[in-house]
Protein backbone atom coordinates (compact mmCIF):
# COMPACT_ATOMS: atom_id res chain seq x y z
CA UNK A 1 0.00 0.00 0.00
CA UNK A 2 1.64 3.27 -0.87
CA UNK A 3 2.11 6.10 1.42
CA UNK A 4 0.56 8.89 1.82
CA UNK A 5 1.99 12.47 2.40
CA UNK A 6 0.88 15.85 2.74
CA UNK A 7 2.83 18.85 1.56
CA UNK A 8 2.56 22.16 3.07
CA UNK A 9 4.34 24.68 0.96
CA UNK A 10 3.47 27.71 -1.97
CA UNK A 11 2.53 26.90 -5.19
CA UNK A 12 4.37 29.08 -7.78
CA UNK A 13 2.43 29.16 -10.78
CA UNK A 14 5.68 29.21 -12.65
CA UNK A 15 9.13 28.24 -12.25
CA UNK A 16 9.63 24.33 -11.27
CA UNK A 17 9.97 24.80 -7.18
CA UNK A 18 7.68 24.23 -4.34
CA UNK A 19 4.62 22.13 -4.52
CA UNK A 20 5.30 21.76 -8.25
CA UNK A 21 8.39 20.01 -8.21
CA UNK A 22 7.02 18.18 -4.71
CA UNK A 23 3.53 16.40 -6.94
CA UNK A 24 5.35 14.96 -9.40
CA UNK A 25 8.64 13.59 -7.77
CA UNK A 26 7.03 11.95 -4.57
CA UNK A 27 4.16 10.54 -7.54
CA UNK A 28 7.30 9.15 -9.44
CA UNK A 29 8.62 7.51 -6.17
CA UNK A 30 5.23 5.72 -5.93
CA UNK A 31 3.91 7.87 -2.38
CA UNK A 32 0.40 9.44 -2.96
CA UNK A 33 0.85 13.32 -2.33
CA UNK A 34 -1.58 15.80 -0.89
CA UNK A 35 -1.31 19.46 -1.15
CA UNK A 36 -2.26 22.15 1.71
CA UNK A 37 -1.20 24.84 -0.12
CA UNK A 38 0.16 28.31 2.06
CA UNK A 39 0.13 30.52 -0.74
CA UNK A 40 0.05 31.50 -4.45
CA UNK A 41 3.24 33.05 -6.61
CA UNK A 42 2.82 34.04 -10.45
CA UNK A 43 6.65 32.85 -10.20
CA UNK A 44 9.26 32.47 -7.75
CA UNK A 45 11.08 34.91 -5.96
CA UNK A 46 14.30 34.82 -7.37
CA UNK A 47 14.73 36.55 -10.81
CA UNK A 48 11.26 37.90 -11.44
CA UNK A 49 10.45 40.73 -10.73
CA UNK A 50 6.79 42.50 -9.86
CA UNK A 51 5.31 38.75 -8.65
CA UNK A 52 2.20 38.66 -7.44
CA UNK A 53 1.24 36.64 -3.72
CA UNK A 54 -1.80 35.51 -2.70
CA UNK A 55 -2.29 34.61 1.13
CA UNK A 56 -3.91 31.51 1.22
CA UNK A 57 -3.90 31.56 5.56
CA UNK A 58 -7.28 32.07 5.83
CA UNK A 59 -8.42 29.43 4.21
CA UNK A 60 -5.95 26.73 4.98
CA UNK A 61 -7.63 26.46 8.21
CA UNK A 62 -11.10 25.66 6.25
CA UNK A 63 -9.12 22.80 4.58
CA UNK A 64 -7.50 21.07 7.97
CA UNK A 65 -11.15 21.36 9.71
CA UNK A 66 -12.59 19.76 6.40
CA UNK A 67 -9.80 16.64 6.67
CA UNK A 68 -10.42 16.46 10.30
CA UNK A 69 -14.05 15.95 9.79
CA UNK A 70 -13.59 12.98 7.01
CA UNK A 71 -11.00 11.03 9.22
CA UNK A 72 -8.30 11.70 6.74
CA UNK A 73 -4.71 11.37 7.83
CA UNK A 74 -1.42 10.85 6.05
CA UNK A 75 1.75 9.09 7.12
CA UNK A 76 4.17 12.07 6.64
CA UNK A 77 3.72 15.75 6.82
CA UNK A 78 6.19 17.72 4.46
CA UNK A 79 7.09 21.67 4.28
CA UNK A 80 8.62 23.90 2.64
CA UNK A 81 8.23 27.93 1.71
CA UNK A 82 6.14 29.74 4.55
CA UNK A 83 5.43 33.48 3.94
CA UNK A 84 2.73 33.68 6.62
CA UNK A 85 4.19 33.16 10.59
CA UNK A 86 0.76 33.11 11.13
CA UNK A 87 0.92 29.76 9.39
CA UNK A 88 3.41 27.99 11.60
CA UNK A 89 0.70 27.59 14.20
CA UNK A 90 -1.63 25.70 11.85
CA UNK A 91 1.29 23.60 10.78
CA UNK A 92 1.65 22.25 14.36
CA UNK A 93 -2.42 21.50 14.47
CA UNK A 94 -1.88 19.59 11.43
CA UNK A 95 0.80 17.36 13.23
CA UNK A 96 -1.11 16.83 15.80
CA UNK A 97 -4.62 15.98 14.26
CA UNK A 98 -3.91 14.46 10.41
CA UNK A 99 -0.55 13.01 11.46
CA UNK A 100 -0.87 9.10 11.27
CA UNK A 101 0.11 8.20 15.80
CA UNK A 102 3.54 6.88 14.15
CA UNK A 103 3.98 9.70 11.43
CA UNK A 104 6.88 10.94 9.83
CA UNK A 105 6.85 14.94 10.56
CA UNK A 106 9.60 16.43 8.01
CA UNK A 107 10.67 20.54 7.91
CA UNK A 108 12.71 22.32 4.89
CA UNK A 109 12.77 25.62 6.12
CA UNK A 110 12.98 26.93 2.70
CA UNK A 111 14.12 30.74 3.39
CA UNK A 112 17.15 31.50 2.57
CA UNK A 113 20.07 30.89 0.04
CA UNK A 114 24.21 32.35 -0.08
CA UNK A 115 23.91 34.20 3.41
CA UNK A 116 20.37 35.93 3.13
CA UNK A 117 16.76 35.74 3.40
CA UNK A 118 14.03 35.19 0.38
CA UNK A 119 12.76 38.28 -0.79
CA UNK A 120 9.66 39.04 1.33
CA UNK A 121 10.19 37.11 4.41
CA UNK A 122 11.67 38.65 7.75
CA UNK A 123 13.12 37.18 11.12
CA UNK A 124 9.71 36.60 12.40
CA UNK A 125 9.62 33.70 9.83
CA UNK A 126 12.74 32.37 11.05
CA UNK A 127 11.37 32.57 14.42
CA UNK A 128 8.22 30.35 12.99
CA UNK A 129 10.85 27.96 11.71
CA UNK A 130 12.66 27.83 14.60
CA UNK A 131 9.47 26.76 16.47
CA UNK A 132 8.38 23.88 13.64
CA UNK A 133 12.07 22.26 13.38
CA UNK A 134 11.97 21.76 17.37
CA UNK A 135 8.66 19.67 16.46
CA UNK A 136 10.18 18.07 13.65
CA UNK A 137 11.44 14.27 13.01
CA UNK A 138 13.35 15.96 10.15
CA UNK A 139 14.85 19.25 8.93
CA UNK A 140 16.75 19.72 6.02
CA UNK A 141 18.18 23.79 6.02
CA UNK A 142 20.88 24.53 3.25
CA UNK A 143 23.72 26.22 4.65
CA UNK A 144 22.21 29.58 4.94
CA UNK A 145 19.00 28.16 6.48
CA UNK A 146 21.03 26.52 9.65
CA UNK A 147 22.54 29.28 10.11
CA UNK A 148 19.73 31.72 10.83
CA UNK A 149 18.05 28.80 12.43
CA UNK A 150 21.41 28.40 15.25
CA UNK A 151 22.31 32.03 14.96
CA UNK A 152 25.82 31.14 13.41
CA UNK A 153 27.95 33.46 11.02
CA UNK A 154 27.17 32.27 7.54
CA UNK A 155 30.48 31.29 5.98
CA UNK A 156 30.89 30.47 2.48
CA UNK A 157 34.28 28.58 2.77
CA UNK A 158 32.96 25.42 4.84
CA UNK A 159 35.62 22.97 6.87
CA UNK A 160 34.30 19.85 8.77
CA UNK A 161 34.88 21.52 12.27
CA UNK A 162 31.97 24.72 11.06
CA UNK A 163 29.94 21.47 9.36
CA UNK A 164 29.83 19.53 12.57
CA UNK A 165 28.77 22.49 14.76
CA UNK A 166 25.78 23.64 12.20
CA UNK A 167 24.49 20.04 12.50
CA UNK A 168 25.07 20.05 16.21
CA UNK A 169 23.24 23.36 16.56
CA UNK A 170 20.23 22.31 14.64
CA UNK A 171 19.88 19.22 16.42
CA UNK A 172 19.79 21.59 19.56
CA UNK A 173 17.15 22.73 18.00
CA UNK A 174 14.94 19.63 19.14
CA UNK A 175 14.79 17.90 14.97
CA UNK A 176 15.35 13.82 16.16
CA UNK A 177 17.75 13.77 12.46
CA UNK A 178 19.43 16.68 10.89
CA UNK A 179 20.22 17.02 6.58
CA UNK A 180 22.40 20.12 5.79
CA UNK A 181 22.66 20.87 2.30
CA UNK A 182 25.23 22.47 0.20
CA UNK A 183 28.05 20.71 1.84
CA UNK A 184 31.38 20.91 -0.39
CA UNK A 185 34.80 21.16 1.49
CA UNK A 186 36.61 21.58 -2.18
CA UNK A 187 36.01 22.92 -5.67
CA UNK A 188 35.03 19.57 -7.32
CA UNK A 189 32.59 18.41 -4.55
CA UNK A 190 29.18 18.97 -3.16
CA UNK A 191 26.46 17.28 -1.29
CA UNK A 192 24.69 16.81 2.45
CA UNK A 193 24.96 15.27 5.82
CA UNK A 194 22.76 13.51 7.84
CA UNK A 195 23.00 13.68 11.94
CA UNK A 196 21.01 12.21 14.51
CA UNK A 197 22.84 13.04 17.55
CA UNK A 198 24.42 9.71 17.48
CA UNK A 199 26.19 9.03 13.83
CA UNK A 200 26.67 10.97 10.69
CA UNK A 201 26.08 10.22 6.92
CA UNK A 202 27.79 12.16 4.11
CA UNK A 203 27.32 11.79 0.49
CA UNK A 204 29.05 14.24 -1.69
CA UNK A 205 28.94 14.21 -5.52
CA UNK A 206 30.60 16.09 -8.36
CA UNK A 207 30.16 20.05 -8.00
CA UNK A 208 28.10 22.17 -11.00
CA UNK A 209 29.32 25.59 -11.53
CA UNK A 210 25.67 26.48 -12.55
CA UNK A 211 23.35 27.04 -9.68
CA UNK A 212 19.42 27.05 -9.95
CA UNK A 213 16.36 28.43 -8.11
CA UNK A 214 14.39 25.43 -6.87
CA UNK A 215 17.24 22.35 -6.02
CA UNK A 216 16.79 22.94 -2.70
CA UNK A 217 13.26 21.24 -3.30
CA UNK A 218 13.67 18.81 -5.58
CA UNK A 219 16.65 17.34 -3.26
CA UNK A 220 13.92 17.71 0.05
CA UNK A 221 11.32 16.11 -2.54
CA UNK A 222 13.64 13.05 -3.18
CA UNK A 223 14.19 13.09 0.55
CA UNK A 224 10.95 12.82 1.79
CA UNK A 225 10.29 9.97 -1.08
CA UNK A 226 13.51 8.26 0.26
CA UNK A 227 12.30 8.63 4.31
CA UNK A 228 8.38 7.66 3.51
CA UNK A 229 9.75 4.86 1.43
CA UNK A 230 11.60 3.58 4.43
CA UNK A 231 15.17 3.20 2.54
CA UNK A 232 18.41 3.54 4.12
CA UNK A 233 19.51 7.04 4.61
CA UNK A 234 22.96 6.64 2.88
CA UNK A 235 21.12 5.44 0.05
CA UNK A 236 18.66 8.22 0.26
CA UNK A 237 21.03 11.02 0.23
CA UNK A 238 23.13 9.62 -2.37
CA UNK A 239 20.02 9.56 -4.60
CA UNK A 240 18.73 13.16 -4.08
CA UNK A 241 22.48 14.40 -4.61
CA UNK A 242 22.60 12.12 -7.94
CA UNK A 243 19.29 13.58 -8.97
CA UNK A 244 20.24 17.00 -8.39
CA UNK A 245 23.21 16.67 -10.48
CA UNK A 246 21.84 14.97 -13.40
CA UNK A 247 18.74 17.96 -13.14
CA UNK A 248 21.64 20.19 -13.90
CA UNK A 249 23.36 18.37 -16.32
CA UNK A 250 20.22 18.27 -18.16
CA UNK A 251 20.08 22.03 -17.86
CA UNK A 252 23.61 23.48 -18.05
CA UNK A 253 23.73 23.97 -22.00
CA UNK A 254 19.83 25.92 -22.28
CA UNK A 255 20.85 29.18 -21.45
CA UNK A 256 17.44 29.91 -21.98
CA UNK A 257 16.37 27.78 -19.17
CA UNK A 258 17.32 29.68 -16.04
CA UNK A 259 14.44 29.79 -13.81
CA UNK A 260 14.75 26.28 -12.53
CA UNK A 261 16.16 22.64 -13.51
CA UNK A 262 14.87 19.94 -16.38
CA UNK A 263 14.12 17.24 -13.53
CA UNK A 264 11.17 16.27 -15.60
CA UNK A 265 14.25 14.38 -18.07
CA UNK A 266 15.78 12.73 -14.76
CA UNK A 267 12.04 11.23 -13.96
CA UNK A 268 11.74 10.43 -17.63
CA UNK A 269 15.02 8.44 -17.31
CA UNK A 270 14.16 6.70 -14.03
């Protein structure tokens, strides 16, 4: 019987990130995906310009009560983008109420990228963060993110000893496992860690010099599919990092195509 998960994230209309990238990549790792949708973009945020938002907070709560009343739950909770705080609260009713008793409850805080914040979003989302990854059975924060989450100096030359206290930090935070993001010690590498207070897991693969809006959650997306899926972690991480660089690959040469990844041709060749 396939798994069920709920995704609680934006949906940008254009621009392959967020709940559009999430649908079709958990569907493609066979886990049936729900949507509880926190807002609507025309685009992204990065490299448009004049987007338009729409606040979806008041009516998320309409949705929850309307699950609650059928008896629907869902054996993992997944989010991403937030540009409400107000929205962090409802997050934590939807743990507690359409969260399966031995659910998987899993946090990107999606915020920020190369030592700053989204456009639009402020330290009182951080704060709303902050308060979700203490709840959380994972988080999985870039470099950037786990550093505004632990209040740590963002540095963009990393070392092992400033790896090992992010991921210590953020499991202070009260997350049972820890994935940082973006880890590469060298020019030719890159990839992520997994922590959970006891061992560690790194998988690092060969480093793109392109970089595109939107990785972040296709490599969560993979994640979650990996977790829900019940598969090792080493083999889960080396799979999003593989997917990630083969989205690029597929990408690289279309200088046209700069708004996001092809990861549709990595499904296609699944």
């Amino acid at each position: 019987m396939s798994k069920k998960v709920v995704t609680i994230q934006d949906i940008s209309c254009y621009g392959q990130c967020s709940t559009t990238v999430a649908l079709p990549i958990l569907s493609s790792y066979g886990v049936e995906t729900a949507i509880l949708p926190s807002g609507i973009l025309s685009t992204h945020t990065s490299g448009f310009k004049n987007f338009t938002f729409l606040d979806l907070t008041e009516e998320m709560p309409k949705i929850l009560s309307h699950w609650i009343d059928e008896g629907i739950k869902f054996d993992a909770i997944y989010t991403g983008y937030i540009g409400d705080p107000r929205q962090f609260d409802l997050i934590l009713e939807a743990k507690e109420k359409v969260l399966k008793p031995n659910g998987v409850f899993i946090v990107d805080p999606a915020m920020a990228d190369n030592g700053k914040l989204y456009p639009a979003l402020n330290l009182e989302i951080v704060e709303g963060m902050k308060k979700i990854c203490a709840k959380a059975d994972y988080i999985i924060p870039n470099i950037t993110e786990a550093c505004f989450l632990t209040g740590n100096e963002y540095h963009q030359k990393l070392d092992r000893d400033y790896v090992n206290k992010l991921k210590m930090d953020c499991y202070k935070l009260g997350a049972k496992n820890v994935i940082i993001t973006g880890i590469s010690y060298d020019p030719k590498t890159i990839g992520a860690v997994f922590f959970n207070g006891e061992k560690d897991v790194e998988v690092l693969g060969e480093y793109q010099p392109k970089s595109y809006h939107g990785t972040g959650d296709i490599f969560s997306s993979v994640i979650v599919a990996g977790i829900v899926n019940s598969l090792p972690m080493k083999d889960t991480l080396k799979e999003a990092v593989e997917f990630i660089i083969k989205s690029i690959k597929k990408t690289c040469d279309d200088d046209t195509h700069s708004y996001g990844v092809k990861f549709e041709d990595v499904l296609n060749d699944k």
